[in-house]
PDB file of N, CA and C in Angstrom:
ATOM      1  N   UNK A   1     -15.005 -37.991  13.669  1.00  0.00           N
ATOM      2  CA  UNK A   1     -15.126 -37.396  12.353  1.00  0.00           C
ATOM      3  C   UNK A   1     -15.655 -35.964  12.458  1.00  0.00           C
ATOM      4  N   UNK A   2     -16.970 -35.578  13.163  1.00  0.00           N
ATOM      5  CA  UNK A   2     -17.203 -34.625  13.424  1.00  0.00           C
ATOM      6  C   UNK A   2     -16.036 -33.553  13.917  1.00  0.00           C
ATOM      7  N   UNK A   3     -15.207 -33.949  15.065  1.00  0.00           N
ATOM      8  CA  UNK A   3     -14.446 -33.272  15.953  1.00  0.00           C
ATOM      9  C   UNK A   3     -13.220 -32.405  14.380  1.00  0.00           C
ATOM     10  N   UNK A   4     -12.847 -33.788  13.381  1.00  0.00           N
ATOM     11  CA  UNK A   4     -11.715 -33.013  12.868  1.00  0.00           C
ATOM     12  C   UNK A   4     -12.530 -32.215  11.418  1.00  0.00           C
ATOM     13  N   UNK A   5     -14.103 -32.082  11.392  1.00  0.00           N
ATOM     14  CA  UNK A   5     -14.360 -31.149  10.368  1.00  0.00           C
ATOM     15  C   UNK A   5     -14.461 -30.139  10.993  1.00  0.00           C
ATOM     16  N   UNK A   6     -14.976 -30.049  11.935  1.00  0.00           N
ATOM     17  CA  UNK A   6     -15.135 -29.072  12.960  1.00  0.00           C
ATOM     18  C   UNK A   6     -13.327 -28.184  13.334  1.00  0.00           C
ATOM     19  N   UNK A   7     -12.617 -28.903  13.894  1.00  0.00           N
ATOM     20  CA  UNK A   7     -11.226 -28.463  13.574  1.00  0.00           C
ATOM     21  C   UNK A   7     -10.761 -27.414  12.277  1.00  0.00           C
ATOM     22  N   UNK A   8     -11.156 -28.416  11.414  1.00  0.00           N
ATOM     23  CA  UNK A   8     -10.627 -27.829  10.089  1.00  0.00           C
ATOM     24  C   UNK A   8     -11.770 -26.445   9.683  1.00  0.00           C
ATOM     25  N   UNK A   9     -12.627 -26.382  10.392  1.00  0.00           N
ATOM     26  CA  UNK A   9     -13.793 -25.687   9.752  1.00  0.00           C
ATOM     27  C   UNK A   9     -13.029 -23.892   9.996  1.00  0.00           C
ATOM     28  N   UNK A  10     -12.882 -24.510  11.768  1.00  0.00           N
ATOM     29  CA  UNK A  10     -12.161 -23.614  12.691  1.00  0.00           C
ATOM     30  C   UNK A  10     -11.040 -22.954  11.878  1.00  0.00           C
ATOM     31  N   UNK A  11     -10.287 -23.619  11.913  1.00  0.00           N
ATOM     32  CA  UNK A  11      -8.573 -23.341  10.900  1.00  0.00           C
ATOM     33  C   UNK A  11      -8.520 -22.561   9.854  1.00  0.00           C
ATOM     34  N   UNK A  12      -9.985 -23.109   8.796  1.00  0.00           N
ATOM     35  CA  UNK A  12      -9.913 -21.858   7.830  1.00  0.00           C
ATOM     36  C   UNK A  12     -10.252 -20.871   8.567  1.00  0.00           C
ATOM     37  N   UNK A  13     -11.414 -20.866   9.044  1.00  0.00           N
ATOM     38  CA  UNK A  13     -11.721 -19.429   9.614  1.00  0.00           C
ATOM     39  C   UNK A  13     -10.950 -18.360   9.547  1.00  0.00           C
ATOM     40  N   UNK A  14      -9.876 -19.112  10.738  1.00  0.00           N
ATOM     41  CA  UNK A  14      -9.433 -18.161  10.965  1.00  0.00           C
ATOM     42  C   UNK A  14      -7.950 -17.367  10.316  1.00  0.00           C
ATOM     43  N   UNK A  15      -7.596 -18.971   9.416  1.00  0.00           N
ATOM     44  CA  UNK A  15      -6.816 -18.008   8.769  1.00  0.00           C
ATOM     45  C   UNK A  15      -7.422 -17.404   7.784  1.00  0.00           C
ATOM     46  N   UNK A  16      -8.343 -17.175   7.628  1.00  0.00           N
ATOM     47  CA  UNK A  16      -9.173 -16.859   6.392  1.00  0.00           C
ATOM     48  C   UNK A  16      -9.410 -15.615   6.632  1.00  0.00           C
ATOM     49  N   UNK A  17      -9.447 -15.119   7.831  1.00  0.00           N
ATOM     50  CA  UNK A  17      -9.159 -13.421   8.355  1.00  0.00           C
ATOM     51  C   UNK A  17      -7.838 -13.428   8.784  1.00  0.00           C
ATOM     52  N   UNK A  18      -7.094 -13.922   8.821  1.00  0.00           N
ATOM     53  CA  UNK A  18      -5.392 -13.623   8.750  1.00  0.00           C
ATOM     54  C   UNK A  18      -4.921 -12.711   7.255  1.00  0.00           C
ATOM     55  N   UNK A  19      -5.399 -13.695   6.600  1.00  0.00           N
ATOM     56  CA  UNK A  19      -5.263 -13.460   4.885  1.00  0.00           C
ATOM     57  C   UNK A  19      -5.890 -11.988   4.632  1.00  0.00           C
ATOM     58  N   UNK A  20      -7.056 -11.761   5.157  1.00  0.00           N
ATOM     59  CA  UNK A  20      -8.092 -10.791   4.955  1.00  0.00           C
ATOM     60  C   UNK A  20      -7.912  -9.112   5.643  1.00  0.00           C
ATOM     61  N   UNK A  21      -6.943  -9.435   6.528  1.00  0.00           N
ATOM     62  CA  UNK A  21      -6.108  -8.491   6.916  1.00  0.00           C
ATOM     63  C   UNK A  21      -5.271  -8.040   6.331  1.00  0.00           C
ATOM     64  N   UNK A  22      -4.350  -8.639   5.630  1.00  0.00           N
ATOM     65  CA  UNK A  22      -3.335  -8.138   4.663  1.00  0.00           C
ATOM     66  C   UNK A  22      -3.438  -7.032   3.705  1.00  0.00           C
ATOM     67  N   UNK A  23      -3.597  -5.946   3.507  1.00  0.00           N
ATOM     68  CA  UNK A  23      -3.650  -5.199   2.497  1.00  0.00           C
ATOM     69  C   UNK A  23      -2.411  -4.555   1.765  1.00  0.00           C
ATOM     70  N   UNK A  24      -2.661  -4.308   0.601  1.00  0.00           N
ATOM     71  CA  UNK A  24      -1.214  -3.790  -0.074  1.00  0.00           C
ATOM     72  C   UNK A  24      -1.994  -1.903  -0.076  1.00  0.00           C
ATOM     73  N   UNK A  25      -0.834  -1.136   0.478  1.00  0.00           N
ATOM     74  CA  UNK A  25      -1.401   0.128   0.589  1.00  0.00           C
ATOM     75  C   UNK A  25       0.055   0.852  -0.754  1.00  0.00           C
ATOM     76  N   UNK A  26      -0.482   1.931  -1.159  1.00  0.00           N
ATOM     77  CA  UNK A  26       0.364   2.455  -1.682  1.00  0.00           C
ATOM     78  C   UNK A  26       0.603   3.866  -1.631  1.00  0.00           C
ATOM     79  N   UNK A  27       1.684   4.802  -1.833  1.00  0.00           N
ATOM     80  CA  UNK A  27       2.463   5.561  -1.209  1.00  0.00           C
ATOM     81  C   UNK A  27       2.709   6.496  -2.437  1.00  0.00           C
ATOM     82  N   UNK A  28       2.467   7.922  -2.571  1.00  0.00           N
ATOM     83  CA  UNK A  28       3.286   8.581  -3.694  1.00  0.00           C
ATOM     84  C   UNK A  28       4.575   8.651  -3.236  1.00  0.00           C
ATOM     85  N   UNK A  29       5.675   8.760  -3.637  1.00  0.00           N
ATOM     86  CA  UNK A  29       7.034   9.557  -3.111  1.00  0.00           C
ATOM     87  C   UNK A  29       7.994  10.169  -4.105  1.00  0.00           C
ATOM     88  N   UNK A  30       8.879  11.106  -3.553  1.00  0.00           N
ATOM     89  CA  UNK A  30       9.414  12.380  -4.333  1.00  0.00           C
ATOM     90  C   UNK A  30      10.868  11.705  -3.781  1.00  0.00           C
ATOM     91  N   UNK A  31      11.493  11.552  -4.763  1.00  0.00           N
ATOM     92  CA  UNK A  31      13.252  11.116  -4.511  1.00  0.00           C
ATOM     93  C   UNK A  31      13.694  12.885  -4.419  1.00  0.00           C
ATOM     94  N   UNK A  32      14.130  13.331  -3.193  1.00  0.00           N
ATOM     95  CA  UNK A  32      14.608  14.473  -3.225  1.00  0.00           C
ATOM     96  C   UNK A  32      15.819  14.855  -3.816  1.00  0.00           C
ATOM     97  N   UNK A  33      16.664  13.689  -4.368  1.00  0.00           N
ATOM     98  CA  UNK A  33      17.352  14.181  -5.187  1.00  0.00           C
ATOM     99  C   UNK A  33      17.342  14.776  -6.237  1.00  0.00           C
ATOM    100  N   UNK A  34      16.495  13.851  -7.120  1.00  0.00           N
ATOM    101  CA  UNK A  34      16.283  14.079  -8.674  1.00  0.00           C
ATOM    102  C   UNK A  34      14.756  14.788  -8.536  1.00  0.00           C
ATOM    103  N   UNK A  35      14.091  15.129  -7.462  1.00  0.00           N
ATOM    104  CA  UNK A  35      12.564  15.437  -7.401  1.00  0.00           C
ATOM    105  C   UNK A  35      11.442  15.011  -8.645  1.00  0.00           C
ATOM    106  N   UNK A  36      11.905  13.279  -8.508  1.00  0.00           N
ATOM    107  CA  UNK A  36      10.618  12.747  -9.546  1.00  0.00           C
ATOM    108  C   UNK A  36       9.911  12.096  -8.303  1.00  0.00           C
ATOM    109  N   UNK A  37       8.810  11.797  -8.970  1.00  0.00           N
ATOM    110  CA  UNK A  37       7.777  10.813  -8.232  1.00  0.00           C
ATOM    111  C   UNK A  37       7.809   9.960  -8.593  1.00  0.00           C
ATOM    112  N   UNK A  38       7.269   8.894  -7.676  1.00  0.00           N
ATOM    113  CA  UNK A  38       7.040   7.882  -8.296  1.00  0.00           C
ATOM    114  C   UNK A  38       5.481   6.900  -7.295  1.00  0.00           C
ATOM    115  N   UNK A  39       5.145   5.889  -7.703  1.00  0.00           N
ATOM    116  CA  UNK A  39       4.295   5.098  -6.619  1.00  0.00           C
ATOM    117  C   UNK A  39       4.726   3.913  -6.138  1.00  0.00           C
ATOM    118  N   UNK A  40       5.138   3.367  -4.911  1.00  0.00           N
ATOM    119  CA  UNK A  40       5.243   2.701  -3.900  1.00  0.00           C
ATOM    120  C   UNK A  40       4.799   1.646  -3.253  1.00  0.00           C
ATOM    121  N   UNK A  41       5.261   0.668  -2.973  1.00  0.00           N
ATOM    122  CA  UNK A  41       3.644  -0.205  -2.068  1.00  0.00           C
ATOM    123  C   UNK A  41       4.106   0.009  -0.761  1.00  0.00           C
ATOM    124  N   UNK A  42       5.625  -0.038  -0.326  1.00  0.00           N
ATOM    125  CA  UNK A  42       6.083  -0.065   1.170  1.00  0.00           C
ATOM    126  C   UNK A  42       6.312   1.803   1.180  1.00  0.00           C
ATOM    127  N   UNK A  43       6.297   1.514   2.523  1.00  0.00           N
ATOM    128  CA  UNK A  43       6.215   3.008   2.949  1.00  0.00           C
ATOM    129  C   UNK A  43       7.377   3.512   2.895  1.00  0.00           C
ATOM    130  N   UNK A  44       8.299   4.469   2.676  1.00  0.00           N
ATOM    131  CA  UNK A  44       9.514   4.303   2.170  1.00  0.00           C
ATOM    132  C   UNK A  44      10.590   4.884   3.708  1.00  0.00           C
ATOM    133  N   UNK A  45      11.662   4.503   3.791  1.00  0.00           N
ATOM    134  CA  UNK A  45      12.556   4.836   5.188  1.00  0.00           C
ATOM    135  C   UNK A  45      14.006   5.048   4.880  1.00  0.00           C
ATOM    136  N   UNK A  46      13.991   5.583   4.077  1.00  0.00           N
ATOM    137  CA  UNK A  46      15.101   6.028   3.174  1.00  0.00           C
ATOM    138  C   UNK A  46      14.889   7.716   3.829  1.00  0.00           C
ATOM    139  N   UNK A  47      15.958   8.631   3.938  1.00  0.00           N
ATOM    140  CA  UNK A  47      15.371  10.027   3.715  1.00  0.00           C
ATOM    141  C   UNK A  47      15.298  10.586   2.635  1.00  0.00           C
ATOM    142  N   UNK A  48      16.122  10.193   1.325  1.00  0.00           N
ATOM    143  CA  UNK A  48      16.266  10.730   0.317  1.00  0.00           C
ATOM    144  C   UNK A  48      14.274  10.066  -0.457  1.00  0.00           C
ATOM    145  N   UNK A  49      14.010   9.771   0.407  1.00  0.00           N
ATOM    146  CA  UNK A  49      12.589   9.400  -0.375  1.00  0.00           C
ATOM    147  C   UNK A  49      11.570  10.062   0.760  1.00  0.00           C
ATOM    148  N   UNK A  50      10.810  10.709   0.258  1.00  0.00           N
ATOM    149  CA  UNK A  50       9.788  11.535   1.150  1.00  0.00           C
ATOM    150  C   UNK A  50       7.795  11.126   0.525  1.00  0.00           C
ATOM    151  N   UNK A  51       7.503  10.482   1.850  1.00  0.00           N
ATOM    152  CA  UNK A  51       5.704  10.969   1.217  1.00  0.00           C
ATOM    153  C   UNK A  51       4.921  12.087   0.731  1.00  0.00           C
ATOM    154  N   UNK A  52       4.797  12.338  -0.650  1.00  0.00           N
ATOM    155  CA  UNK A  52       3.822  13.348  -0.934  1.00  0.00           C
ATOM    156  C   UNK A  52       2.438  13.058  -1.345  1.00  0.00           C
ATOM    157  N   UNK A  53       1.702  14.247  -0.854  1.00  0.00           N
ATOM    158  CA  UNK A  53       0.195  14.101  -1.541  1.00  0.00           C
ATOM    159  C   UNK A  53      -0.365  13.760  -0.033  1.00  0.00           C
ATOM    160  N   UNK A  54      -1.691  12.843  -0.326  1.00  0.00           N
ATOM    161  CA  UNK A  54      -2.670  12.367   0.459  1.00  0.00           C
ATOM    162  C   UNK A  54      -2.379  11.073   1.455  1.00  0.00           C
ATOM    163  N   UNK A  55      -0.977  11.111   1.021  1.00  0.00           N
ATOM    164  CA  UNK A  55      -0.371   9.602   2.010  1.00  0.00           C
ATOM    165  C   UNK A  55      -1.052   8.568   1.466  1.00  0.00           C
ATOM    166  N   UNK A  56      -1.948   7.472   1.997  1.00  0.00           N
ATOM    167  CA  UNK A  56      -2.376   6.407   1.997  1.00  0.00           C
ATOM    168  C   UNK A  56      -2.841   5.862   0.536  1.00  0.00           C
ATOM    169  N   UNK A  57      -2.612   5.039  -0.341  1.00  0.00           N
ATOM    170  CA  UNK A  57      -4.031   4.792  -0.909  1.00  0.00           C
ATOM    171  C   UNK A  57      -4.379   3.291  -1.031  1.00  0.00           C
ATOM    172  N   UNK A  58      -4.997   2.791  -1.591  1.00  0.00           N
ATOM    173  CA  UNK A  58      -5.895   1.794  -1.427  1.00  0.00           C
ATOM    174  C   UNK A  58      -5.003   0.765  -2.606  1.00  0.00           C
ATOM    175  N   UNK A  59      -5.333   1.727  -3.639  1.00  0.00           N
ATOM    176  CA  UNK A  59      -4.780   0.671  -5.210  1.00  0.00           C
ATOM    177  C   UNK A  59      -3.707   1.583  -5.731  1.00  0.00           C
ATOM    178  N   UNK A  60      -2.961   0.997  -6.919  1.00  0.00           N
ATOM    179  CA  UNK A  60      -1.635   1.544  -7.232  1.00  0.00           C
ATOM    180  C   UNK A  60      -2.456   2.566  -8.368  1.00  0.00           C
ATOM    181  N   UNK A  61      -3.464   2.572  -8.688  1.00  0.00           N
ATOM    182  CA  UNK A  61      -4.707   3.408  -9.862  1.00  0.00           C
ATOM    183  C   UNK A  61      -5.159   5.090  -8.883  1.00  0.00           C
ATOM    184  N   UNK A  62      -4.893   4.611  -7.414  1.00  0.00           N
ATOM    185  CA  UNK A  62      -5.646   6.069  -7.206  1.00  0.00           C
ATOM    186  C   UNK A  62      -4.822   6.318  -6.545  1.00  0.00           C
ATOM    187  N   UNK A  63      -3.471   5.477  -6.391  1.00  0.00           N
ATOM    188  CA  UNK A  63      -2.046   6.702  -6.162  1.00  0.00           C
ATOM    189  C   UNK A  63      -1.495   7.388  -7.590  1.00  0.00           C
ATOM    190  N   UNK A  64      -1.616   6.846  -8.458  1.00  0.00           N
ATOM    191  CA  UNK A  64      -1.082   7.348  -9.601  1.00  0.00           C
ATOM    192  C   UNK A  64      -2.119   8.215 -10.506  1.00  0.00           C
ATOM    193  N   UNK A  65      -3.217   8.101 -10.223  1.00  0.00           N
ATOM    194  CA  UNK A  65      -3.972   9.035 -10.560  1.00  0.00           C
ATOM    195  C   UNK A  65      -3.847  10.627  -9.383  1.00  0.00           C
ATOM    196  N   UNK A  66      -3.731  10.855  -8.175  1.00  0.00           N
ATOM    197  CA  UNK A  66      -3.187  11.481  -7.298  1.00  0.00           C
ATOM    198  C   UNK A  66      -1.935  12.124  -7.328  1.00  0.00           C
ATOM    199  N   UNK A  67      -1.143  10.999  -8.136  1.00  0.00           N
ATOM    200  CA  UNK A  67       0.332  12.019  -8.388  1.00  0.00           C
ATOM    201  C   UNK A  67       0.262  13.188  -9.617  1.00  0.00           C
ATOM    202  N   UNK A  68      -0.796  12.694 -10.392  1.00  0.00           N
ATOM    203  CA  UNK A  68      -0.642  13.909 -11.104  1.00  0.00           C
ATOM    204  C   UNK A  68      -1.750  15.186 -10.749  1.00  0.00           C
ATOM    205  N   UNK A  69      -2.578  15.244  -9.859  1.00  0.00           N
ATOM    206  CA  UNK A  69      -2.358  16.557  -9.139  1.00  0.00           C
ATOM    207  C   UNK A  69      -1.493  17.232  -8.301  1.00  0.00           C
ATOM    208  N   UNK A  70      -0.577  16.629  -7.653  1.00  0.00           N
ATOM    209  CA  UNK A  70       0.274  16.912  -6.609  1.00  0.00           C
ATOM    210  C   UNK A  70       1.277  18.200  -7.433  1.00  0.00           C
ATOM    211  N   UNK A  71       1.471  18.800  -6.783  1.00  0.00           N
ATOM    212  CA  UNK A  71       2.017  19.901  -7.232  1.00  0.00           C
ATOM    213  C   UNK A  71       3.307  19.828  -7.279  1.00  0.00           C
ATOM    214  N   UNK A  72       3.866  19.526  -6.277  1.00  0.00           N
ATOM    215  CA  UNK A  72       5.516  19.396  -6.642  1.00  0.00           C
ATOM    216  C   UNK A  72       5.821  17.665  -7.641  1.00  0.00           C
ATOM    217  N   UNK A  73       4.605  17.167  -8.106  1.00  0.00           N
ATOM    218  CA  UNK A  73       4.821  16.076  -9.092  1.00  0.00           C
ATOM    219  C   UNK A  73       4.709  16.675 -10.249  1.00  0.00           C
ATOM    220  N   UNK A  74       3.968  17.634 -10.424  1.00  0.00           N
ATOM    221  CA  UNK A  74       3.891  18.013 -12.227  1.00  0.00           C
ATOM    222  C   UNK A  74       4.697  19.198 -12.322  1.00  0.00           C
ATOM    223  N   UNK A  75       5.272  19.637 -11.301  1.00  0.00           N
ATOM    224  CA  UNK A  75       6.043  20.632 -11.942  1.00  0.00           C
ATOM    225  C   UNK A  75       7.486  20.185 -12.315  1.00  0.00           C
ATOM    226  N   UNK A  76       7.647  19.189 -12.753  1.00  0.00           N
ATOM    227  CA  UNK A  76       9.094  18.846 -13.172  1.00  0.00           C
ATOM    228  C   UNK A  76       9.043  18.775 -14.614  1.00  0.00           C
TER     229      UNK A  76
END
């Protein structure tokens, strides 16, 4: 009995930092066609889609707060 709480104790663990690793990052990007912005969660691999600004962010709130300083975002 011990052996399989102990097992199971193990198991969450560690997927419990599997899970905890995962982060959703988000991305400004400029469609060079139409040169709008927009925000992202995957990093984009398209060429007609390019990273602008500060690259990385955390939440989809402080990429989109970020796009509107970006300079080639508000000048459209």
């Amino acid at each position: 009995m011990t052996r399989t709480i102990l097992a199971a104790a193990m198991a969450f663990a560690f997927s419990s930092a599997a899970f905890a690793q995962k982060t959703t990052e988000f991305y400004v990007v400029q469609d060079t066609t139409t040169k709008q912005c927009t925000v992202v969660d995957t990093k984009p691999t398209a060429s007609t889609m390019v990273v602008v600004g500060d690259g990385v962010f955390k939440t989809r709130t402080d990429a989109e707060t970020n796009m509107k300083s970006i300079k080639v975002c508000t000048s459209n």
